[in-house]
Protein backbone atom coordinates (compact mmCIF):
# COMPACT_ATOMS: atom_id res chain seq x y z
CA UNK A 1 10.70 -4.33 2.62
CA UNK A 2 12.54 -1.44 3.78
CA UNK A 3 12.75 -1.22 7.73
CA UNK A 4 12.38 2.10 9.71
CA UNK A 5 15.20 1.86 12.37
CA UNK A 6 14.05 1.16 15.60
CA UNK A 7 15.82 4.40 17.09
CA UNK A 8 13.77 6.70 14.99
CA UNK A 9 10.29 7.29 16.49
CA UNK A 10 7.36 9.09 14.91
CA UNK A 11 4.06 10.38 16.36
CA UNK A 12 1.69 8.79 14.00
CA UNK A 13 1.10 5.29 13.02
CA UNK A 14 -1.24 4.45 9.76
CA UNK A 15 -2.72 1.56 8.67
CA UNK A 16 -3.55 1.02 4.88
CA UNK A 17 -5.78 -1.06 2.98
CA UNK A 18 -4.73 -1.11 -1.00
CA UNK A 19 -6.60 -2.42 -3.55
CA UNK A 20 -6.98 -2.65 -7.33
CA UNK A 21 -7.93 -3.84 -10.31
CA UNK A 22 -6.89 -2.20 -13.08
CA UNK A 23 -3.14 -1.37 -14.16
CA UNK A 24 -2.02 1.68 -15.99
CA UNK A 25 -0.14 1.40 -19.31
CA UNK A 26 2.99 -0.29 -18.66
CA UNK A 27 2.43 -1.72 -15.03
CA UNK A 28 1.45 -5.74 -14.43
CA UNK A 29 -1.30 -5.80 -11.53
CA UNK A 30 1.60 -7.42 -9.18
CA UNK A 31 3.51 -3.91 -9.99
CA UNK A 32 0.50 -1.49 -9.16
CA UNK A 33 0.44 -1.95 -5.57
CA UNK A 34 4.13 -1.67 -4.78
CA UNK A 35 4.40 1.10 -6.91
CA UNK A 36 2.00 2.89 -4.75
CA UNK A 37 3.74 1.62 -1.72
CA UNK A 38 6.86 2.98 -2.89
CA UNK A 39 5.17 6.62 -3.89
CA UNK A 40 4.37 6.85 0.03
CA UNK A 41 7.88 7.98 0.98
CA UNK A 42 8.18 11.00 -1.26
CA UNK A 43 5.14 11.79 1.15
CA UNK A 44 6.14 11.51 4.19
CA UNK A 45 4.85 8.37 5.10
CA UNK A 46 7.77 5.47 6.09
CA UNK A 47 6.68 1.73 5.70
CA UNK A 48 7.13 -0.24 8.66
CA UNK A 49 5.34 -3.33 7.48
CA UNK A 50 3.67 -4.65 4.17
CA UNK A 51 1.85 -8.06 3.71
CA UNK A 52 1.90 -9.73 0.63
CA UNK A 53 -0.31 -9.56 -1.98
CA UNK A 54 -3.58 -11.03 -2.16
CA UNK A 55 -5.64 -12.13 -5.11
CA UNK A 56 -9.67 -11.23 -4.86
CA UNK A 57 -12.21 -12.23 -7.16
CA UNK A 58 -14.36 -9.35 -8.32
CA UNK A 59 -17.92 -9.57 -6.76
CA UNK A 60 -20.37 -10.56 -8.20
CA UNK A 61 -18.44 -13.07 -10.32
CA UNK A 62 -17.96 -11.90 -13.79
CA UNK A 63 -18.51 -7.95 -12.66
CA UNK A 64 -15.10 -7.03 -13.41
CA UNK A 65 -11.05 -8.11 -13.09
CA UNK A 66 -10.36 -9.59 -10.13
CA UNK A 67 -8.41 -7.77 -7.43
CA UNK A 68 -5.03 -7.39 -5.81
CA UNK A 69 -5.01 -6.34 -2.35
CA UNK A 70 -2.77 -5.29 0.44
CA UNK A 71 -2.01 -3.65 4.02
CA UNK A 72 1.07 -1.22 4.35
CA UNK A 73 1.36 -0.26 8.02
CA UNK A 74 3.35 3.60 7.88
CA UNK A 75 4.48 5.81 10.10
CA UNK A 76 4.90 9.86 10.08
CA UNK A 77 5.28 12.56 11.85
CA UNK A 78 2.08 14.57 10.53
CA UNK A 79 -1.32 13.50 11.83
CA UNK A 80 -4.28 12.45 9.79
CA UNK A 81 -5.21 16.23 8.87
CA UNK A 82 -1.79 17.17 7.39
């Protein structure tokens, strides 16, 4: 996980749930959600923290693939309207 030095300080700190359940041609569902992760920076957003990833059942059973989930906590310096 890439680490934001502790000398650089932004104004805005984000919390993200991440979830899916389907992967686009040519991604494994353990590749979706870092992918996304990783499409932050080019956004502005810098990763602080990530958890691991998490394996949900779909709900109701047998409604669909099952899920991979995730939290990404980011930081920026544009607020939530940017």
């Amino acid at each position: 996980m890439p680490q934001v030095p502790k000398s650089i300080r932004f104004s805005h700190k984000y919390v993200l749930a991440l979830g899916a359940n389907i992967a686009p041609e040519g991604f494994t569902m353990s590749q979706v959600l870092p992918a996304a992760i990783s499409m932050l920076n080019q956004h502005n957003l810098k990763l602080t923290e990530e958890s691991r990833l998490f394996l949900t059942p779909a709900f109701p059973a047998g409604s669909g693939p099952d899920f991979v989930n995730m939290v990404a906590v980011c930081c920026s310096d544009e607020g939530p309207d940017a």
